[in-house]
N, C-alpha and C. Protein backbone atom coordinates (compact mmCIF):
# COMPACT_ATOMS: atom_id res chain seq x y z
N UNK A 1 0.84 -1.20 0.00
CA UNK A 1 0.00 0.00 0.00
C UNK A 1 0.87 1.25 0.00
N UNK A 2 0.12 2.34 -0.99
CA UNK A 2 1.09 3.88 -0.90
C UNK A 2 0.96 4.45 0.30
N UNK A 3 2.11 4.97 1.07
CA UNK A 3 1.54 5.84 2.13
C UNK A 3 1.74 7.17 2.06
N UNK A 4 1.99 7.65 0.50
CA UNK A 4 1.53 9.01 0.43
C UNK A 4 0.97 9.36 -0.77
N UNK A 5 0.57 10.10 -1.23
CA UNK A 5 0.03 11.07 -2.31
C UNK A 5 0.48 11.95 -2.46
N UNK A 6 0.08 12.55 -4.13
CA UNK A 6 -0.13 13.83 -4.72
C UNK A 6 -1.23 14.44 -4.56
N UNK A 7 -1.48 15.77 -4.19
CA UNK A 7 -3.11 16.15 -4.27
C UNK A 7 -3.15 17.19 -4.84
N UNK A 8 -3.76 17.11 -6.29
CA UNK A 8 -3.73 18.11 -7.24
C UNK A 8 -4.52 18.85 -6.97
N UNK A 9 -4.18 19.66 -6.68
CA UNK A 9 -5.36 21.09 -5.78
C UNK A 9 -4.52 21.69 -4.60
N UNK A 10 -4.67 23.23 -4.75
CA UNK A 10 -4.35 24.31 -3.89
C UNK A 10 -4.81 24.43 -2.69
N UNK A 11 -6.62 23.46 -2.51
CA UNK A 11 -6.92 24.32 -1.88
C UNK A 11 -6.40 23.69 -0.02
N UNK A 12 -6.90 25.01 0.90
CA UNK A 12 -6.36 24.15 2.29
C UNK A 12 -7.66 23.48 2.57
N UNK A 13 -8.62 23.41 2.27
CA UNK A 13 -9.48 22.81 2.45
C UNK A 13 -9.75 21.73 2.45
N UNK A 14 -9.17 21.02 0.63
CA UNK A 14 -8.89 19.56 0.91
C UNK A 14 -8.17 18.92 1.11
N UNK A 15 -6.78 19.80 1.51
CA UNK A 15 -5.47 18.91 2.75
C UNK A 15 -5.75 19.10 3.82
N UNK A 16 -7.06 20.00 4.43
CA UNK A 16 -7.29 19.50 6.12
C UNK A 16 -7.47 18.61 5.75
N UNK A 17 -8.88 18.33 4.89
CA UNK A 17 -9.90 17.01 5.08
C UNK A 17 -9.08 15.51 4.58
N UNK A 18 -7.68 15.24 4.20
CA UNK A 18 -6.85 14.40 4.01
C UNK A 18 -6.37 14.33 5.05
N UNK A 19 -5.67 15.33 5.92
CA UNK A 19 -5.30 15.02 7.26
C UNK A 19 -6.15 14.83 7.71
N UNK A 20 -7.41 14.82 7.97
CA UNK A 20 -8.04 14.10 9.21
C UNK A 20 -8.20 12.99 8.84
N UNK A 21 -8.23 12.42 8.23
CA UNK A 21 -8.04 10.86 7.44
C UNK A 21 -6.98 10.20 7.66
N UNK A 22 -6.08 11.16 7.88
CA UNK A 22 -4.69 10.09 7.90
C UNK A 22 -3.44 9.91 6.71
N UNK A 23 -3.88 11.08 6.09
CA UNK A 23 -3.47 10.59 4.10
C UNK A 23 -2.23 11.91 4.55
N UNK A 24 -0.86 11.14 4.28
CA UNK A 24 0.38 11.88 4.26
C UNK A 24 0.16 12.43 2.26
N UNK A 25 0.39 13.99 2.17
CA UNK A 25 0.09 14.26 0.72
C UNK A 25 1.33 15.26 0.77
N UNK A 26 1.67 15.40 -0.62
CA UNK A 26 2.42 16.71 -1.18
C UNK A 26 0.94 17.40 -2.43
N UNK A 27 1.09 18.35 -1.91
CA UNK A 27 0.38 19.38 -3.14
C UNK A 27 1.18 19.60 -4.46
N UNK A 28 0.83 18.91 -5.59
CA UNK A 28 0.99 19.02 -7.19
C UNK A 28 -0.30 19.81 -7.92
N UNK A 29 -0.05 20.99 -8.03
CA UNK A 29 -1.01 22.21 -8.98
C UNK A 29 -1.44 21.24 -10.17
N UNK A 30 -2.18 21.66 -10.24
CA UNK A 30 -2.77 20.66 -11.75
C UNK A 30 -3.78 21.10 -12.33
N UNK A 31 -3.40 22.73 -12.75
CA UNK A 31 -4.57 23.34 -14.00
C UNK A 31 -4.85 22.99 -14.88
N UNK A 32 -6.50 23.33 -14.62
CA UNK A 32 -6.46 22.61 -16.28
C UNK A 32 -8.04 24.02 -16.28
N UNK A 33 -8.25 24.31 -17.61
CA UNK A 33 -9.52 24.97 -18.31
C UNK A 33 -10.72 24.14 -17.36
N UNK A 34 -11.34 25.10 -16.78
CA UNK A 34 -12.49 24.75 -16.36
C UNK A 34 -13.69 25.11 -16.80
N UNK A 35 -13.83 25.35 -18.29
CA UNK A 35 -15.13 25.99 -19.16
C UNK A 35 -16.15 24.80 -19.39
N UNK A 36 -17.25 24.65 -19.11
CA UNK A 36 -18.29 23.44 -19.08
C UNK A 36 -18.08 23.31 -20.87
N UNK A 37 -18.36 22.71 -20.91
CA UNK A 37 -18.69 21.66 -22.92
C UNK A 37 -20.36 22.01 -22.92
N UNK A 38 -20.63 22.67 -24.34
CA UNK A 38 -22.31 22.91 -24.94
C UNK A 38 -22.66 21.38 -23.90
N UNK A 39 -23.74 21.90 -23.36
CA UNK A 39 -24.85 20.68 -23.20
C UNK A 39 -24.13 19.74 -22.02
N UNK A 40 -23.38 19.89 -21.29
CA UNK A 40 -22.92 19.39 -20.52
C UNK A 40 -23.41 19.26 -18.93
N UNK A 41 -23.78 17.78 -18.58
CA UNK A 41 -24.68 18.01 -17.39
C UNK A 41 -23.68 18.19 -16.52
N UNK A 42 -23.55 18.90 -14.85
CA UNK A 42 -23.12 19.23 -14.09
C UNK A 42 -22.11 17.96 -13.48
N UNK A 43 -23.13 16.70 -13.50
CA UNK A 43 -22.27 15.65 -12.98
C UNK A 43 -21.13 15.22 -13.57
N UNK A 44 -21.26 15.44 -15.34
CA UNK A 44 -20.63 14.92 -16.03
C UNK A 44 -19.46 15.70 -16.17
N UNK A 45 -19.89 17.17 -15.66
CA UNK A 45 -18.59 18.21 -15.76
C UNK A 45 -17.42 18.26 -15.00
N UNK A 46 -17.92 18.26 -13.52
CA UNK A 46 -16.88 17.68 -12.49
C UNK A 46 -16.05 16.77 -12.24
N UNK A 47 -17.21 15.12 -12.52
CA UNK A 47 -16.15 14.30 -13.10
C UNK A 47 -15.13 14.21 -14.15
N UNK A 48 -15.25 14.93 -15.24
CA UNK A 48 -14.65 15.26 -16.07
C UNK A 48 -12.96 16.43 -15.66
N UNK A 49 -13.94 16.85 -15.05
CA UNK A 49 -12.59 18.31 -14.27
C UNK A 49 -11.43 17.16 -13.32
N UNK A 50 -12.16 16.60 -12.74
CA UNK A 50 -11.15 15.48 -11.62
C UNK A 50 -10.43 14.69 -12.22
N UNK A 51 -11.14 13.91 -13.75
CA UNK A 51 -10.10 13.05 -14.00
C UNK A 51 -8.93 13.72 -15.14
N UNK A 52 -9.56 15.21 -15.55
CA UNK A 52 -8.40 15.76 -16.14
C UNK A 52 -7.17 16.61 -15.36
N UNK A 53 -7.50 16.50 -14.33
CA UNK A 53 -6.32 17.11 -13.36
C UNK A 53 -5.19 15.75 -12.55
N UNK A 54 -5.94 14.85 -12.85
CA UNK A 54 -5.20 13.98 -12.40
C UNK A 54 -4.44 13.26 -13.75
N UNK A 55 -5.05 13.62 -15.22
CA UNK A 55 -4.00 13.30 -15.82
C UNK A 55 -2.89 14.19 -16.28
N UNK A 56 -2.94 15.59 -15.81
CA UNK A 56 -2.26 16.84 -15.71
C UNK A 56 -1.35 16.11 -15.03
N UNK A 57 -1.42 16.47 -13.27
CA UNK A 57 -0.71 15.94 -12.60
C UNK A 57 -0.16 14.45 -12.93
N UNK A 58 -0.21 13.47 -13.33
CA UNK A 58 0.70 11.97 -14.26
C UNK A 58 1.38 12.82 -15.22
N UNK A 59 1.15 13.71 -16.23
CA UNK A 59 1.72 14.18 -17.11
C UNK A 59 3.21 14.63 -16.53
N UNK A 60 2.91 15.70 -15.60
CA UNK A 60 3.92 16.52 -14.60
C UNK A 60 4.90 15.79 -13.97
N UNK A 61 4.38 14.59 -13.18
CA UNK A 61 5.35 13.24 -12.80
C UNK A 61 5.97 13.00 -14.42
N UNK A 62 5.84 12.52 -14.96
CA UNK A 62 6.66 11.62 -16.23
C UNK A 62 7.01 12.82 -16.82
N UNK A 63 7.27 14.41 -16.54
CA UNK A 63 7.46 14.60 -17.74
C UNK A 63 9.12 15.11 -16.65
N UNK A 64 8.48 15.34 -15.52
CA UNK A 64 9.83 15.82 -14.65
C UNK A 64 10.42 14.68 -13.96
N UNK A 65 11.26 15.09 -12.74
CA UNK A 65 12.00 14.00 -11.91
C UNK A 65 11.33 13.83 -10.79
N UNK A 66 10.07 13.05 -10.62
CA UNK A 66 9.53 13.21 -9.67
C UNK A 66 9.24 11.99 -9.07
N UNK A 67 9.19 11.48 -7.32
CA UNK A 67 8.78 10.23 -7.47
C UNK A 67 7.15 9.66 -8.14
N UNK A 68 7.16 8.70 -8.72
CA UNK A 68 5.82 8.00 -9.02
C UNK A 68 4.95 7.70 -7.93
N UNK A 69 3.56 8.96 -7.34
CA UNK A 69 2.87 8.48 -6.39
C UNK A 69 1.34 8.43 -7.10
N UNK A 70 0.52 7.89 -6.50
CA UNK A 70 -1.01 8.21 -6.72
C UNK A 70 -1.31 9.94 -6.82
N UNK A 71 -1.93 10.35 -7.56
CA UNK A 71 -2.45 11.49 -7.78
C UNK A 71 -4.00 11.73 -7.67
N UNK A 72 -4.17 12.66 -6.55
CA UNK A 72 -5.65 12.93 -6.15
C UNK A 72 -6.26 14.25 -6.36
N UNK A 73 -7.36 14.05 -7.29
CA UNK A 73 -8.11 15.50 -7.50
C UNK A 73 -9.65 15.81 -7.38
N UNK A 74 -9.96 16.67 -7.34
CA UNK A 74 -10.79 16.83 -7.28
C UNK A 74 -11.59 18.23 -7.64
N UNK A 75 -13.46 18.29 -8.11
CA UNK A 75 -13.35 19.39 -8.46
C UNK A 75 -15.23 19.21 -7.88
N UNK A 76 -15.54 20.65 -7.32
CA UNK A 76 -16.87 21.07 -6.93
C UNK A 76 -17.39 22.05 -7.42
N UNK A 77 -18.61 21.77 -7.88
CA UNK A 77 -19.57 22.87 -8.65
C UNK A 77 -21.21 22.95 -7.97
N UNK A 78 -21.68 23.92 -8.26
CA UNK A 78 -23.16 24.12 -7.14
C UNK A 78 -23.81 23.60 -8.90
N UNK A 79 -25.06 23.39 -8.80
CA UNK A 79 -25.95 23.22 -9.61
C UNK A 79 -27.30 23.38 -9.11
N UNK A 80 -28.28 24.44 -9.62
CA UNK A 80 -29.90 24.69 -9.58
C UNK A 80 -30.39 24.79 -10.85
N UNK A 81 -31.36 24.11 -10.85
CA UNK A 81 -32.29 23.82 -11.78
C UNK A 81 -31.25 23.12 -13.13
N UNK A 82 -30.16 22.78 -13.11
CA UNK A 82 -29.34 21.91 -13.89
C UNK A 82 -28.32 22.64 -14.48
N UNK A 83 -28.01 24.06 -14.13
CA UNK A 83 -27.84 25.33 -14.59
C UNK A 83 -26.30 24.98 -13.72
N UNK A 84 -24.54 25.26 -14.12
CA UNK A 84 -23.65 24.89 -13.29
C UNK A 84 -23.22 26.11 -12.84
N UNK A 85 -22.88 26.46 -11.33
CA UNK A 85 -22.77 27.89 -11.08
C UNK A 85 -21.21 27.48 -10.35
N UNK A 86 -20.00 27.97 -11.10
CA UNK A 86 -19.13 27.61 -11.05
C UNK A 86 -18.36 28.88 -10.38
N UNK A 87 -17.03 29.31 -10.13
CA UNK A 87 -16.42 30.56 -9.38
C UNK A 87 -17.15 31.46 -10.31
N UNK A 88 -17.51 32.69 -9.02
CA UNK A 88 -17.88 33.98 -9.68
C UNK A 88 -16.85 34.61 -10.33
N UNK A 89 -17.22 35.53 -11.40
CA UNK A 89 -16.32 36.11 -12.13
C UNK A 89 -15.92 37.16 -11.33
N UNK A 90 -16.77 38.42 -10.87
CA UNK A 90 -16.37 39.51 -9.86
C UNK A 90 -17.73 39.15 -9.11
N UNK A 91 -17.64 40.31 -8.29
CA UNK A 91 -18.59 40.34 -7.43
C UNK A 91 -19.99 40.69 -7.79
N UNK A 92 -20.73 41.20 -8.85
CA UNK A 92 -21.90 41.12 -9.47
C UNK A 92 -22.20 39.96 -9.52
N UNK A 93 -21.20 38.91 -10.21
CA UNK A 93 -21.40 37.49 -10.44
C UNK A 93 -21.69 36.63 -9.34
N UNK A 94 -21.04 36.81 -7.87
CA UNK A 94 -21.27 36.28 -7.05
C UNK A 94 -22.78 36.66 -6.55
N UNK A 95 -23.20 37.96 -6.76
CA UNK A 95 -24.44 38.48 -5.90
C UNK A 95 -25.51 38.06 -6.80
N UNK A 96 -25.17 37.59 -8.21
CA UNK A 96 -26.17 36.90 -8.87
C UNK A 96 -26.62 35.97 -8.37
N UNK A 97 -25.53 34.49 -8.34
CA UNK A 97 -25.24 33.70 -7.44
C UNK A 97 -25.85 33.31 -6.26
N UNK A 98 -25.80 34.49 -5.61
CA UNK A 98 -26.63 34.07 -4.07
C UNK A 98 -27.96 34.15 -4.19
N UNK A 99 -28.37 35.48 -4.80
CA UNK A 99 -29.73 35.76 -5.45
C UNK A 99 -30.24 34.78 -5.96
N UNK A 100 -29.73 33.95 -6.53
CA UNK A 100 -30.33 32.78 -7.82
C UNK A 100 -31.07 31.66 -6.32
N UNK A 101 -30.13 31.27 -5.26
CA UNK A 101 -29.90 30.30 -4.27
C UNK A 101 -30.37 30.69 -2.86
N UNK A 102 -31.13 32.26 -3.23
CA UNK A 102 -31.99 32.70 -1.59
C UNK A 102 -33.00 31.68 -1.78
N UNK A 103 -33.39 31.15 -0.74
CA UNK A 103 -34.92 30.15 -0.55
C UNK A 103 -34.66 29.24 -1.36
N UNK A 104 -33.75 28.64 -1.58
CA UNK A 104 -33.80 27.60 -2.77
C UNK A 104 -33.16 26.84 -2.16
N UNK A 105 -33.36 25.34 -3.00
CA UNK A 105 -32.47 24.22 -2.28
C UNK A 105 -31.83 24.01 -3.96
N UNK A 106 -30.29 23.30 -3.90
CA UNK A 106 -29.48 23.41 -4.70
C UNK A 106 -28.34 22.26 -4.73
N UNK A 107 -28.11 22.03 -5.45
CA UNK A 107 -26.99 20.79 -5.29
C UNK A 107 -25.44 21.33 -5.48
N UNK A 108 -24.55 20.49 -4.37
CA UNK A 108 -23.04 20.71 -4.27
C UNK A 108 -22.81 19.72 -4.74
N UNK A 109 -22.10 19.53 -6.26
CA UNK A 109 -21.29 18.29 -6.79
C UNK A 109 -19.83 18.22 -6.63
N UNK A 110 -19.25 16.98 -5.92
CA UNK A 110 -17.88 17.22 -5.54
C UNK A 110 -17.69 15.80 -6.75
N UNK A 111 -16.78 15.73 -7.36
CA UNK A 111 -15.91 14.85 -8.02
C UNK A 111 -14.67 14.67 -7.60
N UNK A 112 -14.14 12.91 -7.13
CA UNK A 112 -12.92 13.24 -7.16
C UNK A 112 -12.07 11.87 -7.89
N UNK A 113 -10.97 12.34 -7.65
CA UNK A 113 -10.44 11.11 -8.59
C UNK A 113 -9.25 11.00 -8.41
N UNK A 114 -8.70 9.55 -8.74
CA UNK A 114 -7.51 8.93 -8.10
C UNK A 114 -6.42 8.44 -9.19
N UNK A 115 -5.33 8.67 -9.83
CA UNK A 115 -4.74 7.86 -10.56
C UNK A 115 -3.44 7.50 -10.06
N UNK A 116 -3.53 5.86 -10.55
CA UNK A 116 -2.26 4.88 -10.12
C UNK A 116 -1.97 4.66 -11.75
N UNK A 117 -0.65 3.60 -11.38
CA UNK A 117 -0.58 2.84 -12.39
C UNK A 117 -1.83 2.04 -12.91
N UNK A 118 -2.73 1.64 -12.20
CA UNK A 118 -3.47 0.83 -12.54
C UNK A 118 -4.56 1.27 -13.32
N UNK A 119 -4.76 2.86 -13.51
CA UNK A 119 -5.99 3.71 -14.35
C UNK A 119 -6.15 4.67 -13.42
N UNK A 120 -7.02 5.43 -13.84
CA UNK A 120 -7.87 6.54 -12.87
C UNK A 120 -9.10 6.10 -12.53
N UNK A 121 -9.87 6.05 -11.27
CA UNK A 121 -10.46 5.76 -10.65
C UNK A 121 -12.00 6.93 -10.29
N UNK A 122 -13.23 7.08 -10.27
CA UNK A 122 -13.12 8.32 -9.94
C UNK A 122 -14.84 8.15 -8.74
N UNK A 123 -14.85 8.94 -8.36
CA UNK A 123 -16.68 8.67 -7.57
C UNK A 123 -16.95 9.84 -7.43
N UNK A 124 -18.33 10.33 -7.31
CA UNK A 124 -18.77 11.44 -7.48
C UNK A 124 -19.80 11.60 -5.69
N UNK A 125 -19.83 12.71 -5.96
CA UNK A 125 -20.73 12.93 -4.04
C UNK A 125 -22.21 13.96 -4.46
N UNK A 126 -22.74 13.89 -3.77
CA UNK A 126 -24.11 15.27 -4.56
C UNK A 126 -24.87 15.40 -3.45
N UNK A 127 -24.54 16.46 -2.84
CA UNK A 127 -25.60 16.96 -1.96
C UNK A 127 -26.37 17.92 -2.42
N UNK A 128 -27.62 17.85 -1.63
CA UNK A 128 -28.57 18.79 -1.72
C UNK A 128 -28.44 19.73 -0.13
N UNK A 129 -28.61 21.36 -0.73
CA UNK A 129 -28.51 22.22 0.01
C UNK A 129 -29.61 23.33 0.34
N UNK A 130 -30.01 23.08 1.18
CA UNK A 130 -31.06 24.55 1.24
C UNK A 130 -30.78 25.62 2.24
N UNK A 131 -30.79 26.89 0.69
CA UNK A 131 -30.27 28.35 2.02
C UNK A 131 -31.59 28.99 2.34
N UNK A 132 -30.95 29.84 3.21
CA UNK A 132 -32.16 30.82 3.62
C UNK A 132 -32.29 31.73 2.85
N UNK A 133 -33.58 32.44 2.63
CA UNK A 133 -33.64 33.53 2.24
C UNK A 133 -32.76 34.74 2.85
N UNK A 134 -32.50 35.37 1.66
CA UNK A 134 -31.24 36.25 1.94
C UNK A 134 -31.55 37.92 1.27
N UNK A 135 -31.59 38.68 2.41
CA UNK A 135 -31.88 40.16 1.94
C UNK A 135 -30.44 40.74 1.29
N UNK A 136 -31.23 41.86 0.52
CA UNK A 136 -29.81 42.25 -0.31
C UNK A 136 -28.60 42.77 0.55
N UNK A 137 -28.56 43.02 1.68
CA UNK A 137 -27.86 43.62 3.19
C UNK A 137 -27.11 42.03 3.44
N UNK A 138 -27.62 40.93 2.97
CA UNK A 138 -26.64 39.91 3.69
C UNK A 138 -25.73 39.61 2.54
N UNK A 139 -26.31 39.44 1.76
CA UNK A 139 -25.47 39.49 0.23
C UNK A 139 -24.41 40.78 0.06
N UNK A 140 -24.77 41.43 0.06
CA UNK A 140 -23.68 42.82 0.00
C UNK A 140 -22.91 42.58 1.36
N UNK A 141 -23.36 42.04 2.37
CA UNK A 141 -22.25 42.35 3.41
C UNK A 141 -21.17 41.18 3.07
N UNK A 142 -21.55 39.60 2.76
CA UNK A 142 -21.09 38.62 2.75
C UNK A 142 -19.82 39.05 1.01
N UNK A 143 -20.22 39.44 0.34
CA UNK A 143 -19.66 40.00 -0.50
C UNK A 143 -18.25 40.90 -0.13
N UNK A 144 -18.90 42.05 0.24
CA UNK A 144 -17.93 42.75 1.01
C UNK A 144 -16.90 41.92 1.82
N UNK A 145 -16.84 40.70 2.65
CA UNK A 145 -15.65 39.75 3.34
C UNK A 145 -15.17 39.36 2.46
N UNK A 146 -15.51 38.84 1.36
CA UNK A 146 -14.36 38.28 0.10
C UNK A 146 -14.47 36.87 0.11
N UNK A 147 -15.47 36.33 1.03
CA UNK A 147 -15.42 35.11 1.23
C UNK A 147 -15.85 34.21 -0.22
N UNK A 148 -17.25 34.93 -1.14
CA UNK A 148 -17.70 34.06 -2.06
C UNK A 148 -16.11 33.86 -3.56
N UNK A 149 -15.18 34.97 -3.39
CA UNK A 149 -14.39 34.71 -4.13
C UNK A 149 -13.54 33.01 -4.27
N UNK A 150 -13.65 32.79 -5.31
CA UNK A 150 -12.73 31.52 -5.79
C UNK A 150 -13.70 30.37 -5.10
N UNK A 151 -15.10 30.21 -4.83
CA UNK A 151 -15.66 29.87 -4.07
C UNK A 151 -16.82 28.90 -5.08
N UNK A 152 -16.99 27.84 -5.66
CA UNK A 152 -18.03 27.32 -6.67
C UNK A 152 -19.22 28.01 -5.80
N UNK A 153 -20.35 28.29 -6.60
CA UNK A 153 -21.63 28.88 -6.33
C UNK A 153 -21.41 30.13 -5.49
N UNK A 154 -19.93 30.54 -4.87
CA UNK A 154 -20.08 31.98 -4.25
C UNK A 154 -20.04 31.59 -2.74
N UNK A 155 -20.13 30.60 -2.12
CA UNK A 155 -20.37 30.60 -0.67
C UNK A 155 -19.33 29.56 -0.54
N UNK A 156 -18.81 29.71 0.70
CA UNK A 156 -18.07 28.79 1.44
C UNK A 156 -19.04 28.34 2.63
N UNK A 157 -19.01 26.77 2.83
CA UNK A 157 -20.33 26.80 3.81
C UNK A 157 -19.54 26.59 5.63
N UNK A 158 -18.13 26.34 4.88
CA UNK A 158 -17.30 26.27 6.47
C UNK A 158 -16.98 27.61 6.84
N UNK A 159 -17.55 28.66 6.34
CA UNK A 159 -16.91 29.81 6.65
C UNK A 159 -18.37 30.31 7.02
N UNK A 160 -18.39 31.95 6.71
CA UNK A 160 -19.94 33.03 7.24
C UNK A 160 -20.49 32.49 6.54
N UNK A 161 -20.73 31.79 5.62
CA UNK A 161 -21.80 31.30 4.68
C UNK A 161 -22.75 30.83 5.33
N UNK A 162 -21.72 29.62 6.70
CA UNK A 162 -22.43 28.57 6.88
C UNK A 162 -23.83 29.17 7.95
N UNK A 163 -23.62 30.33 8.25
CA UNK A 163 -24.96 31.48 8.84
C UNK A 163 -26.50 30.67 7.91
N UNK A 164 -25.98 31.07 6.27
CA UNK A 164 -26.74 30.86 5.58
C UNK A 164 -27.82 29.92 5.39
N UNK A 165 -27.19 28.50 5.87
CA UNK A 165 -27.94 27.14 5.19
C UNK A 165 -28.34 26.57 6.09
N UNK A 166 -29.93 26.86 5.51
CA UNK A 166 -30.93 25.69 6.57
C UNK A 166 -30.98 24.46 7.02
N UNK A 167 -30.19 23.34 5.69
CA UNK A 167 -30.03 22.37 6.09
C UNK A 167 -29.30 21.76 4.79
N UNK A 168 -28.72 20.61 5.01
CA UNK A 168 -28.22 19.44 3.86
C UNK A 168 -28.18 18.31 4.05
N UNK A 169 -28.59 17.70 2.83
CA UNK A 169 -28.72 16.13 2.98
C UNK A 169 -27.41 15.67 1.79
N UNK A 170 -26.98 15.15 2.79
CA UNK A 170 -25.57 14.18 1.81
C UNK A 170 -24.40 14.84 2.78
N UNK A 171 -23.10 15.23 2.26
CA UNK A 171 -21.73 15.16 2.73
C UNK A 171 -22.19 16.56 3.18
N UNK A 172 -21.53 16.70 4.21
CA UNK A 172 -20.50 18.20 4.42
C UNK A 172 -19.64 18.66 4.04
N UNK A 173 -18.47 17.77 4.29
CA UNK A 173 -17.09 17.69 3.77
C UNK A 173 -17.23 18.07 1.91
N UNK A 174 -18.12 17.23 1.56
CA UNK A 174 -18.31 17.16 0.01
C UNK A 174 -18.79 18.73 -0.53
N UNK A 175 -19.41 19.18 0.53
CA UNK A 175 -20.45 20.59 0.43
C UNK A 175 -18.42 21.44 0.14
N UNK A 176 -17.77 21.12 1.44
CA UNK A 176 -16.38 21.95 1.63
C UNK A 176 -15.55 22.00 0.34
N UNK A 177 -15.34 20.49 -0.11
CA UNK A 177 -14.65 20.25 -1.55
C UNK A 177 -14.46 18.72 -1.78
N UNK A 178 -14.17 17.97 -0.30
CA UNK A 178 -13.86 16.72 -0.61
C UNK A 178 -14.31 15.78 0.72
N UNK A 179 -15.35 15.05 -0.31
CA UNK A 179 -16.21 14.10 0.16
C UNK A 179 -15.42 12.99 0.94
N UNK A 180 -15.39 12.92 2.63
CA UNK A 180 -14.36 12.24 3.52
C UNK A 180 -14.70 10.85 2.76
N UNK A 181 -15.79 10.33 3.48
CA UNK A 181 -16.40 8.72 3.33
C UNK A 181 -15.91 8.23 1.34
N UNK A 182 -16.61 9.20 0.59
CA UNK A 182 -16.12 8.70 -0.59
C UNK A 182 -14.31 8.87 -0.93
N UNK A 183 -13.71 9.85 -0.68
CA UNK A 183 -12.16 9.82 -0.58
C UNK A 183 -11.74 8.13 -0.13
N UNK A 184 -11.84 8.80 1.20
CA UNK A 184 -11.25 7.19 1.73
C UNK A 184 -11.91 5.80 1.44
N UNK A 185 -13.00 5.67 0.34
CA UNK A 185 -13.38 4.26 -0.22
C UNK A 185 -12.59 4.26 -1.56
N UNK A 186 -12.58 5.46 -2.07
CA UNK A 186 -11.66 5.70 -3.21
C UNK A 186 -10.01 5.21 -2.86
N UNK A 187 -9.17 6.11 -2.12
CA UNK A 187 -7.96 5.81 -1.64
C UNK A 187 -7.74 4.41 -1.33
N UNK A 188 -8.60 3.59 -0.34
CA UNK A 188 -8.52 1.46 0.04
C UNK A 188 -8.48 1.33 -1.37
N UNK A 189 -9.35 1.52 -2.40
CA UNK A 189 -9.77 0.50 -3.04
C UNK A 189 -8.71 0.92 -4.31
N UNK A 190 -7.82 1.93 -4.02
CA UNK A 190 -6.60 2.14 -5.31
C UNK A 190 -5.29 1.53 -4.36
N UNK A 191 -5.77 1.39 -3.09
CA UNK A 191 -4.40 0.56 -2.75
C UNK A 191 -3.50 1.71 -1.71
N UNK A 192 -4.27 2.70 -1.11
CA UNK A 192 -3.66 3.75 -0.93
C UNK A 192 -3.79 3.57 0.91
N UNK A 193 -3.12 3.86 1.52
CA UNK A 193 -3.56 3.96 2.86
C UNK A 193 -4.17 4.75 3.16
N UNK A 194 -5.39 4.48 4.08
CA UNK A 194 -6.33 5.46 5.19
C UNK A 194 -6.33 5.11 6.50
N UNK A 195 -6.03 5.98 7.22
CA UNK A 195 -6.09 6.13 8.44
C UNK A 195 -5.00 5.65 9.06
């Protein structure tokens, strides 16, 4: 079994949620274009984003001197009414965003994905989220912190957001970026250590 990883992604969000698991990681950047494809459903987009960052990151190993580890990515997008509400562009975009998701319930799609030698691997998480109604005073203030920046759908729900949301059914973690329970069935079953 590997006892460490690559985790293609910046964010600190999903190297807490690896450390509390147990998963020794190095952070490998692994951009890639995140523009949805005509006609592209939300589920299909994320998964798509995860398993192309993880063949970014394989690329990056073989193309430099790097050791050969598992590479882990992952990517989260909000979706209402099937519509993908991905990082705001500026802050109009975000206050659209929240506007669209006052009184509404909404889905957090986390994708993530694993590559070994053996292929890429990938599982998907989907919660449903319902916020509160939100006056234009909470939106402009929440705006004003900077929090919805770099943020899929505009909100962080571990941060002031989490003021916001009435309730969710499915992950938390997954709501954050990376789905614990599905990670670590992903990681056993590529051969990777958990915990």
């Amino acid at each position: 079994m590997s006892q460490r990883i690559y985790l293609a992604s910046r964010s600190p969000r999903r190297g807490e949620l690896l450390q509390q698991i147990g998963v020794d990681f190095e952070v490998l950047p692994s951009d890639v274009d995140e523009s949805p494809l005509s006609g592209e459903a939300p589920q299909d987009y994320v998964v798509r984003l995860a398993r192309m960052k993880t063949e970014v990151g394989l690329a990056r190993l073989q193309a430099g001197d790097m050791l050969m580890l598992p590479v882990l990515a992952a990517d989260t997008t909000v979706s209402i009414d099937g519509v993908i509400l991905g990082k705001p562009q500026d802050d109009a975009d975000a206050a659209a965003m929240l506007r669209r998701m006052s009184g509404c319930w909404h889905a957090v799609l986390t994708a993530i994905a694993v590559a070994t030698p053996s292929g890429i691997f990938s599982a998907l998480s989907s919660t449903q989220v319902e916020m509160a109604i939100l006056s234009a005073a909470d939106i402009a203030a929440y705006i004003a912190s900077g929090e919805p920046r770099d943020k899929a759908g505009a909100y962080a729900i571990q941060g002031l957001a989490g003021a916001f949301i009435r309730r969710i059914e499915g992950s938390y973690s997954g709501v954050m970026g990376l789905p614990i329970f599905e990670t670590a069935q992903l990681l056993k079953n590529a051969g990777i250590k958990v915990l």
